[in-house]
PDB file of N, CA and C in Angstrom:
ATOM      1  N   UNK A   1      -5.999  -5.621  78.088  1.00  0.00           N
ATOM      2  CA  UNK A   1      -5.198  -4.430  78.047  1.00  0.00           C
ATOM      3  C   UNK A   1      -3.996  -4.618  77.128  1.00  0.00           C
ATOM      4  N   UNK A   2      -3.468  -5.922  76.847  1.00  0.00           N
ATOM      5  CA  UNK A   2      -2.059  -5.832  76.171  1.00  0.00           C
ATOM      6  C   UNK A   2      -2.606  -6.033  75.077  1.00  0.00           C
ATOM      7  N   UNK A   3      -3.685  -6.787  74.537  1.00  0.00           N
ATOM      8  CA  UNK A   3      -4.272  -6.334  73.176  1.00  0.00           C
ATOM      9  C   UNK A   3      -4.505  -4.677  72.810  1.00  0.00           C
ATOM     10  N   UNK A   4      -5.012  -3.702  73.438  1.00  0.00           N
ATOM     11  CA  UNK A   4      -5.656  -2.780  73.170  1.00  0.00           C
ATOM     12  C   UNK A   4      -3.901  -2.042  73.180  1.00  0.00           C
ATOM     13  N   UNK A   5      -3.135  -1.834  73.838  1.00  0.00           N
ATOM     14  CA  UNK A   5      -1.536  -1.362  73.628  1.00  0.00           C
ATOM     15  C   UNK A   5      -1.097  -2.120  72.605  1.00  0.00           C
ATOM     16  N   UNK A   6      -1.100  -3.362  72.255  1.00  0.00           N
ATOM     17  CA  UNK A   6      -0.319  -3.845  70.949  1.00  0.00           C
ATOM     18  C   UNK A   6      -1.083  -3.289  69.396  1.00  0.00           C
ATOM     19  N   UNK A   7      -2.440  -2.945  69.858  1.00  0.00           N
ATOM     20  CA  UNK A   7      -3.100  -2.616  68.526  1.00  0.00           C
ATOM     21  C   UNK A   7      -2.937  -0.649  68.449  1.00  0.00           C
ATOM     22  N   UNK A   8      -2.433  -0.186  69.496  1.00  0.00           N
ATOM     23  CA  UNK A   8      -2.496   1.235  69.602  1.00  0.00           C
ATOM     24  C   UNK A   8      -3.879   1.450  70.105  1.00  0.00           C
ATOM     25  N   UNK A   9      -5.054   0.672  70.225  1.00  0.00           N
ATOM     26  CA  UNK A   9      -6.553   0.397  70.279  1.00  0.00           C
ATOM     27  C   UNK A   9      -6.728  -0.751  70.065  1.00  0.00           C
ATOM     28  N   UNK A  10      -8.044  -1.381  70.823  1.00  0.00           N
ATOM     29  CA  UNK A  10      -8.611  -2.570  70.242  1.00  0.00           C
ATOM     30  C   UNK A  10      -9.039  -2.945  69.140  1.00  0.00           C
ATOM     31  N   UNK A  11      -9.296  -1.450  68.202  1.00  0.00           N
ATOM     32  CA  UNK A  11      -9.573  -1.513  66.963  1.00  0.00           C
ATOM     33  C   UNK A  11      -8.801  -1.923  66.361  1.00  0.00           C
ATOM     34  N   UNK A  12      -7.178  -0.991  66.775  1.00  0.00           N
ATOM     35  CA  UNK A  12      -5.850  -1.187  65.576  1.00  0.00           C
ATOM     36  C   UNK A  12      -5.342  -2.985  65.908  1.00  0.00           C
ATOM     37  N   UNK A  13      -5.697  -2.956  67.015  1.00  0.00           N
ATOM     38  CA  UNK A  13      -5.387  -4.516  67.343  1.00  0.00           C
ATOM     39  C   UNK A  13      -6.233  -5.860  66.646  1.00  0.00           C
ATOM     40  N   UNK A  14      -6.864  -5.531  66.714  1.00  0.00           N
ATOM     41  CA  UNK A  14      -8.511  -6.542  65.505  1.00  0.00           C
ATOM     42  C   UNK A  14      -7.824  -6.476  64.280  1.00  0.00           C
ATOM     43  N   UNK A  15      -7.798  -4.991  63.245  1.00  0.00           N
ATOM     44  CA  UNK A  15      -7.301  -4.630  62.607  1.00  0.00           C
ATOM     45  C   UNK A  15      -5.715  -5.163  61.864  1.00  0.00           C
ATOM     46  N   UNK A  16      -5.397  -5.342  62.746  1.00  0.00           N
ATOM     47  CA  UNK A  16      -3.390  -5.708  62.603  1.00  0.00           C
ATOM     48  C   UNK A  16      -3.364  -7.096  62.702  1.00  0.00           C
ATOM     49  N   UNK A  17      -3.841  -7.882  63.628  1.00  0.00           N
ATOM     50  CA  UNK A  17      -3.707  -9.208  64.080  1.00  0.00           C
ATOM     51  C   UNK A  17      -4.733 -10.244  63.341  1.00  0.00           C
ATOM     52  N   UNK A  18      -5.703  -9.871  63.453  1.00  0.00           N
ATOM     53  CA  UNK A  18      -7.274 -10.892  63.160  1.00  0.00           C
ATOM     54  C   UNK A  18      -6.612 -11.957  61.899  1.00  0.00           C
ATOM     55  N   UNK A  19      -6.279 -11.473  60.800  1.00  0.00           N
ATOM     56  CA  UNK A  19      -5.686 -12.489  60.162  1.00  0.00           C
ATOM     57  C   UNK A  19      -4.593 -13.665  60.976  1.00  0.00           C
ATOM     58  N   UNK A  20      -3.715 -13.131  61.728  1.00  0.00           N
ATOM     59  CA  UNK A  20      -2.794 -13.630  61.816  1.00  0.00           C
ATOM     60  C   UNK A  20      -3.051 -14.961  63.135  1.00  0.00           C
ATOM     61  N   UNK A  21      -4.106 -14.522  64.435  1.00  0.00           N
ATOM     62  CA  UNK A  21      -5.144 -14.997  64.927  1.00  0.00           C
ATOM     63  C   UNK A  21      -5.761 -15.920  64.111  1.00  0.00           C
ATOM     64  N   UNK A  22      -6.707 -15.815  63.567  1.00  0.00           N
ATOM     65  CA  UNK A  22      -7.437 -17.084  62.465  1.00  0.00           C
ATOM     66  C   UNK A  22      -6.731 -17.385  62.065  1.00  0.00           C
ATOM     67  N   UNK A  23      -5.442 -17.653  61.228  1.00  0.00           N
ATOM     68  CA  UNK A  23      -4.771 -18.778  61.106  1.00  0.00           C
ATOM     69  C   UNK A  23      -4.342 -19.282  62.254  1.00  0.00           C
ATOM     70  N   UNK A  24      -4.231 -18.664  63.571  1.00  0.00           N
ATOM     71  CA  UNK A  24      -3.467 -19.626  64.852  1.00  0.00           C
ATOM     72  C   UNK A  24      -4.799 -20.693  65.129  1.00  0.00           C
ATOM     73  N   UNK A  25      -5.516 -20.301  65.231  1.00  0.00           N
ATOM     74  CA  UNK A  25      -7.045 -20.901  65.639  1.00  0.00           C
ATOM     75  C   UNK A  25      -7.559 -21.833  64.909  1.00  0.00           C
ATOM     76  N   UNK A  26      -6.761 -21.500  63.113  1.00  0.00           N
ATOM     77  CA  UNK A  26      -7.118 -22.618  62.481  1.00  0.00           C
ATOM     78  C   UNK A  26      -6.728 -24.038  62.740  1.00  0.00           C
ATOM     79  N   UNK A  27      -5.302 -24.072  62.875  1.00  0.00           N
ATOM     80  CA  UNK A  27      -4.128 -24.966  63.315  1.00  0.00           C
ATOM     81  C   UNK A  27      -4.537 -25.303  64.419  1.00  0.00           C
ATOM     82  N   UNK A  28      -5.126 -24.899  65.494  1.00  0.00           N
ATOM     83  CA  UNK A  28      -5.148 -25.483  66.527  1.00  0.00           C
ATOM     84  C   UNK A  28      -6.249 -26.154  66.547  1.00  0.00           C
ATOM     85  N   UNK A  29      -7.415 -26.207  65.896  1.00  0.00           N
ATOM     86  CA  UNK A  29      -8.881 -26.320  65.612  1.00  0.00           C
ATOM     87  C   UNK A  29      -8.779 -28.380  65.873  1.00  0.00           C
ATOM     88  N   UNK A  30      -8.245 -28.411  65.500  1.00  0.00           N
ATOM     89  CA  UNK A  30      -7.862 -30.125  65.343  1.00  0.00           C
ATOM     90  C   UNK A  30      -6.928 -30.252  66.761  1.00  0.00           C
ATOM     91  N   UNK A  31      -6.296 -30.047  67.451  1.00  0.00           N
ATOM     92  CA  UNK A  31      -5.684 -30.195  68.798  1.00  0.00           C
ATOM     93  C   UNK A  31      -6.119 -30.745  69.594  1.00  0.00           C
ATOM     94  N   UNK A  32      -5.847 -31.891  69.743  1.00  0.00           N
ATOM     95  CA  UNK A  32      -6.725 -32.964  71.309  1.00  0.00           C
ATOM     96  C   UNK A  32      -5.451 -32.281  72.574  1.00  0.00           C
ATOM     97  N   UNK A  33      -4.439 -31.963  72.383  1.00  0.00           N
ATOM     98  CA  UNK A  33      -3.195 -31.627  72.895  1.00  0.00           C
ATOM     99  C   UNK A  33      -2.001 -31.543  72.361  1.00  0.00           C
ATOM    100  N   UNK A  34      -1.485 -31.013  72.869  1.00  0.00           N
ATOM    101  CA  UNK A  34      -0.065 -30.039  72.149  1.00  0.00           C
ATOM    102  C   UNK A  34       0.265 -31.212  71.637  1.00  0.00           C
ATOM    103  N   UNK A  35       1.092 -31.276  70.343  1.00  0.00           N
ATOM    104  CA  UNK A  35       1.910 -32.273  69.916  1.00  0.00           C
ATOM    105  C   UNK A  35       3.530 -32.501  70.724  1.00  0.00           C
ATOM    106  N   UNK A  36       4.109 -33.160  70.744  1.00  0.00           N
ATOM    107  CA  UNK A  36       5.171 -33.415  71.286  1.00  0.00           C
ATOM    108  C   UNK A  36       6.046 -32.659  70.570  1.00  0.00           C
ATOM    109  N   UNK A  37       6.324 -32.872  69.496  1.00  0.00           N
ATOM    110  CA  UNK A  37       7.522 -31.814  68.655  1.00  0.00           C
ATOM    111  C   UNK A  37       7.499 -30.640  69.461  1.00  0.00           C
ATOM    112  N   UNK A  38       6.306 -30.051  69.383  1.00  0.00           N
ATOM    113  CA  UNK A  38       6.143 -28.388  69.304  1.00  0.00           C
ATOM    114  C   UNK A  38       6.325 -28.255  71.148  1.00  0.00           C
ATOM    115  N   UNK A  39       5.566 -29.206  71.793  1.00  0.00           N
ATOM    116  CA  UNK A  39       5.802 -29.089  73.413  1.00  0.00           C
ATOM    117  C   UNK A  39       7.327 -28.603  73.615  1.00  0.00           C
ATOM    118  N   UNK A  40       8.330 -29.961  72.949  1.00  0.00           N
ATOM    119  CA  UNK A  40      10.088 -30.102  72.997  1.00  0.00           C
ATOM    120  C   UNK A  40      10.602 -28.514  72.565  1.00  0.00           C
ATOM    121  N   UNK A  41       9.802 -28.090  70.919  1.00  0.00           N
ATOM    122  CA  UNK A  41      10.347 -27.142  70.519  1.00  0.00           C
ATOM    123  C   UNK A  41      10.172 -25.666  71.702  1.00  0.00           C
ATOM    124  N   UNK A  42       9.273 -25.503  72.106  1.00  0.00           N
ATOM    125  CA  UNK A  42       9.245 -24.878  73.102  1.00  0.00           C
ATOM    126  C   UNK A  42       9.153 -24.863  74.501  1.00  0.00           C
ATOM    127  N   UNK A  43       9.687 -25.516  75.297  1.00  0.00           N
ATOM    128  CA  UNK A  43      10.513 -26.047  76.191  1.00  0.00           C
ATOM    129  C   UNK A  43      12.172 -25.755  75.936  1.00  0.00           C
ATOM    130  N   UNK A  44      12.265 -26.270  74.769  1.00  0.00           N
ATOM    131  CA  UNK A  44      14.014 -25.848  74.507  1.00  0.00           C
ATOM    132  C   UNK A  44      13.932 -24.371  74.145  1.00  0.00           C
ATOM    133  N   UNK A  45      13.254 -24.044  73.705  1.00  0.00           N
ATOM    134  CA  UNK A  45      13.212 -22.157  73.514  1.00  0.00           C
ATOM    135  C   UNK A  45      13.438 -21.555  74.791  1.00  0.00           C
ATOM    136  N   UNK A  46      12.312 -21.543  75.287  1.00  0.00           N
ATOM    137  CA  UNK A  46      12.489 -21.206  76.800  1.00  0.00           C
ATOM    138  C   UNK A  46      13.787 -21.499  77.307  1.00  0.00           C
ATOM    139  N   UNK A  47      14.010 -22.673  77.430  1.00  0.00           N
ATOM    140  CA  UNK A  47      15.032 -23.032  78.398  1.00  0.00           C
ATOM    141  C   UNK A  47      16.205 -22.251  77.877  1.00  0.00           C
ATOM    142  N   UNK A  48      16.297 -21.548  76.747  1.00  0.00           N
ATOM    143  CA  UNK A  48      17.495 -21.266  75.855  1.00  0.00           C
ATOM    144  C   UNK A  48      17.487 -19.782  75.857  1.00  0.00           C
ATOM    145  N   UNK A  49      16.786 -19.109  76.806  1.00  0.00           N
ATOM    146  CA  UNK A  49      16.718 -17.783  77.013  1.00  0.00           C
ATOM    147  C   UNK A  49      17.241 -16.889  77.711  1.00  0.00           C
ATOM    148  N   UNK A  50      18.580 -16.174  77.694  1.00  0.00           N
ATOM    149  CA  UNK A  50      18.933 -15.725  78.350  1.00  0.00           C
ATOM    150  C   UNK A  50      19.172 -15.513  79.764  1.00  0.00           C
ATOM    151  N   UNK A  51      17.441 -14.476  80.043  1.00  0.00           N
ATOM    152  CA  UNK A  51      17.055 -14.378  81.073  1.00  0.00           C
ATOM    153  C   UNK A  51      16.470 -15.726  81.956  1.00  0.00           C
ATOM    154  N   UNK A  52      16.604 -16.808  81.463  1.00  0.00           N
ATOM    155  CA  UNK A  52      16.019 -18.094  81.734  1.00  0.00           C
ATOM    156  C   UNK A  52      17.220 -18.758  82.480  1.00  0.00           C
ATOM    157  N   UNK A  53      18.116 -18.790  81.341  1.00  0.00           N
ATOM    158  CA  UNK A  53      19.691 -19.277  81.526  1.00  0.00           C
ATOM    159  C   UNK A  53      20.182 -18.932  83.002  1.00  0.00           C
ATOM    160  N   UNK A  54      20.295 -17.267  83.265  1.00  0.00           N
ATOM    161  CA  UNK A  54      21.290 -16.756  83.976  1.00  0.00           C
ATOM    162  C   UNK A  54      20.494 -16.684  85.456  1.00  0.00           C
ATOM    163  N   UNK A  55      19.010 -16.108  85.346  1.00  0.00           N
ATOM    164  CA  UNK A  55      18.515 -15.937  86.484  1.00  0.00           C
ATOM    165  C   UNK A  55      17.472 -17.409  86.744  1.00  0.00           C
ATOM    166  N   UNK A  56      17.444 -17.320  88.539  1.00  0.00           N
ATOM    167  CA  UNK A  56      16.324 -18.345  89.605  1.00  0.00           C
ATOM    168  C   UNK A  56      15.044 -18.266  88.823  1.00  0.00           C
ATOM    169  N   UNK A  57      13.794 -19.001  89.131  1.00  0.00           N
ATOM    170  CA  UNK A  57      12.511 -18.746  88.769  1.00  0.00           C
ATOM    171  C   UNK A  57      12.050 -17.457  89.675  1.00  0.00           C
ATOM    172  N   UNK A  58      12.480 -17.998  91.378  1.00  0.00           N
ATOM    173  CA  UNK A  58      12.019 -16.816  92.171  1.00  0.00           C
ATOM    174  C   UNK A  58      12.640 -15.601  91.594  1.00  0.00           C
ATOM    175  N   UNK A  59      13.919 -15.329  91.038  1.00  0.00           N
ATOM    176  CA  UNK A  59      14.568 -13.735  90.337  1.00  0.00           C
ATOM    177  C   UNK A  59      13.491 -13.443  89.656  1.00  0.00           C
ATOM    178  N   UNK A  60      13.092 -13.998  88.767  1.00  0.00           N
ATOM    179  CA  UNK A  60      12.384 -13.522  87.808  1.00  0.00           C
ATOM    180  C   UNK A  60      11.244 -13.171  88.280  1.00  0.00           C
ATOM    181  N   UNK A  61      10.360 -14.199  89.327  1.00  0.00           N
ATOM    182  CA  UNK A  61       8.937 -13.694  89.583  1.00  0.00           C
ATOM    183  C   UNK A  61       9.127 -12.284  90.303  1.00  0.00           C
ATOM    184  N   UNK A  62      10.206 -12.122  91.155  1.00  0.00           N
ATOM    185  CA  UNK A  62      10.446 -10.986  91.971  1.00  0.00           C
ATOM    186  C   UNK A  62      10.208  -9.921  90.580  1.00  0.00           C
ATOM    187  N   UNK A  63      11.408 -10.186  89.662  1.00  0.00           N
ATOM    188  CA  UNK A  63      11.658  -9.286  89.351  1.00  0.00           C
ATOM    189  C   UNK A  63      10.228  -8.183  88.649  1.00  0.00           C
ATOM    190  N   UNK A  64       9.303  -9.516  88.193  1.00  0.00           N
ATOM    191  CA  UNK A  64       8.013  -9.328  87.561  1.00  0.00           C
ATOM    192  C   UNK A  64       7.290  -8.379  88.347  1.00  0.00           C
ATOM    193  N   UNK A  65       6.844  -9.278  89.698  1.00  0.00           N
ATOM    194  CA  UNK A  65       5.885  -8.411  90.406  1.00  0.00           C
ATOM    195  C   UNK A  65       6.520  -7.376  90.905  1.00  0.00           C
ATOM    196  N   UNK A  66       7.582  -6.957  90.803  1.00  0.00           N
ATOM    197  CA  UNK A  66       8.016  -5.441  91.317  1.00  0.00           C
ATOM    198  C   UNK A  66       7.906  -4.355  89.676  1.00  0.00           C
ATOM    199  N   UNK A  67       8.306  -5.049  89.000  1.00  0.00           N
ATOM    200  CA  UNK A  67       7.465  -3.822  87.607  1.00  0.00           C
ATOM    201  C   UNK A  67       6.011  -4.036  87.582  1.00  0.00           C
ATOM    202  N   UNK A  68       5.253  -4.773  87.931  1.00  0.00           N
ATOM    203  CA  UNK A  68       3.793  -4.906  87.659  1.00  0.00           C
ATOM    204  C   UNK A  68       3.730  -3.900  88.897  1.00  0.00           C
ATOM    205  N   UNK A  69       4.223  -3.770  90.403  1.00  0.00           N
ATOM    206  CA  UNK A  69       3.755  -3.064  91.073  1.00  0.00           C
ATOM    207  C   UNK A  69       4.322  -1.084  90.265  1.00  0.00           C
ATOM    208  N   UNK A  70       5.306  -1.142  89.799  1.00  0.00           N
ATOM    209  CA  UNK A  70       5.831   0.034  89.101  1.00  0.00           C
ATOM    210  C   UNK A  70       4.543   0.517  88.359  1.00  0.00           C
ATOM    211  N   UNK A  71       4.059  -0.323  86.942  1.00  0.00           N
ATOM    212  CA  UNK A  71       3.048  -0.028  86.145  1.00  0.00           C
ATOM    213  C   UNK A  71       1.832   0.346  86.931  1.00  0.00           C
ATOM    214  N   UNK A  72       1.700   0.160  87.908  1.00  0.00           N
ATOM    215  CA  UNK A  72      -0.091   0.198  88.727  1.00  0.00           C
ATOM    216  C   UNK A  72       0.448   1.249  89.273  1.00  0.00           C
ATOM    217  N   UNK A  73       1.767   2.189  89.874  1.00  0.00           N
ATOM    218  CA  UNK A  73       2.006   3.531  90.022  1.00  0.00           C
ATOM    219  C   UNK A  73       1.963   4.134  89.245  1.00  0.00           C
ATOM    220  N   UNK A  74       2.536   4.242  87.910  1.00  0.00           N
ATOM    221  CA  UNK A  74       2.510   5.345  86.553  1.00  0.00           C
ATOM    222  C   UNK A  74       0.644   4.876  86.507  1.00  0.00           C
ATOM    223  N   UNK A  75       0.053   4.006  86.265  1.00  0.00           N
ATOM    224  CA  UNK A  75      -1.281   4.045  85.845  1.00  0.00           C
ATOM    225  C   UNK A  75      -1.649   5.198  86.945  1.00  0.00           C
ATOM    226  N   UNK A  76      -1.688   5.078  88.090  1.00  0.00           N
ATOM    227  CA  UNK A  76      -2.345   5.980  89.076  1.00  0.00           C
ATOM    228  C   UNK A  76      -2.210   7.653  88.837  1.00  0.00           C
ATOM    229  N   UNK A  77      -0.844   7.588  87.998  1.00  0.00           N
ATOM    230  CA  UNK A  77      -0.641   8.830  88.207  1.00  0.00           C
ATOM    231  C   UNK A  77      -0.606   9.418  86.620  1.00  0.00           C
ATOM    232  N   UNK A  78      -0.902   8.830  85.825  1.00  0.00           N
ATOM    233  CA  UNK A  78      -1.207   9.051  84.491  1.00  0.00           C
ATOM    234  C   UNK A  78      -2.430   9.615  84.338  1.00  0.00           C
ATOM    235  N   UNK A  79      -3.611   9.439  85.084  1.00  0.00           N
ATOM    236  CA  UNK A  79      -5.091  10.314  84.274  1.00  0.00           C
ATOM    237  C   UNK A  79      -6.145  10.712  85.768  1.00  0.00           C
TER     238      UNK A  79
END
C-alpha cells in the first residue's frame, strides 16, 4: 500500500522509483551483512532525530498505533 500512495499507483510507483531501486539492489547484491560504517552511520541518524531525542520508545509506539488505528477509520469511511 505505501508503494501504490508513493507512486500515486503502483504503476506511477514502478515508474518513478525502479531506477532508483536497482541501483539499491545493486549495492546490496554483494552484502554478507550490513557493513559497520553504514550500521554506525545509521544508528547515529536515528539516534539524532528529534522525535527520537525528545520522546520514550513506548511514546512513540503509542503514538503510532493510535494513528494506524485513525487511518483504518478514514479507510472505513472513505469508499
Amino acid at each position: 500500500m505505501r508503494a501504490y500512495r508513493a507512486g500515486d499507483d503502483i504503476e506511477g510507483f514502478v515508474e518513478y522509483y525502479s531506477e532508483s531501486y536497482r541501483l539499491r539492489w545493486e549495492s546490496m547484491a554483494t552484502w554478507k551483512s550490513i557493513p559497520p560504517a553504514l550500521r554506525d552511520s545509521f544508528v547515529k541518524s536515528v539516534n539524532e532525530m528529534a522525535v527520537v531525542r525528545k520522546n520514550s520508545l513506548k511514546k512513540i509506539k503509542n503514538w503510532r498505533d493510535k494513528m494506524l488505528v485513525e487511518v483504518l477509520k478514514l479507510n472505513r469511511s472513505c469508499c
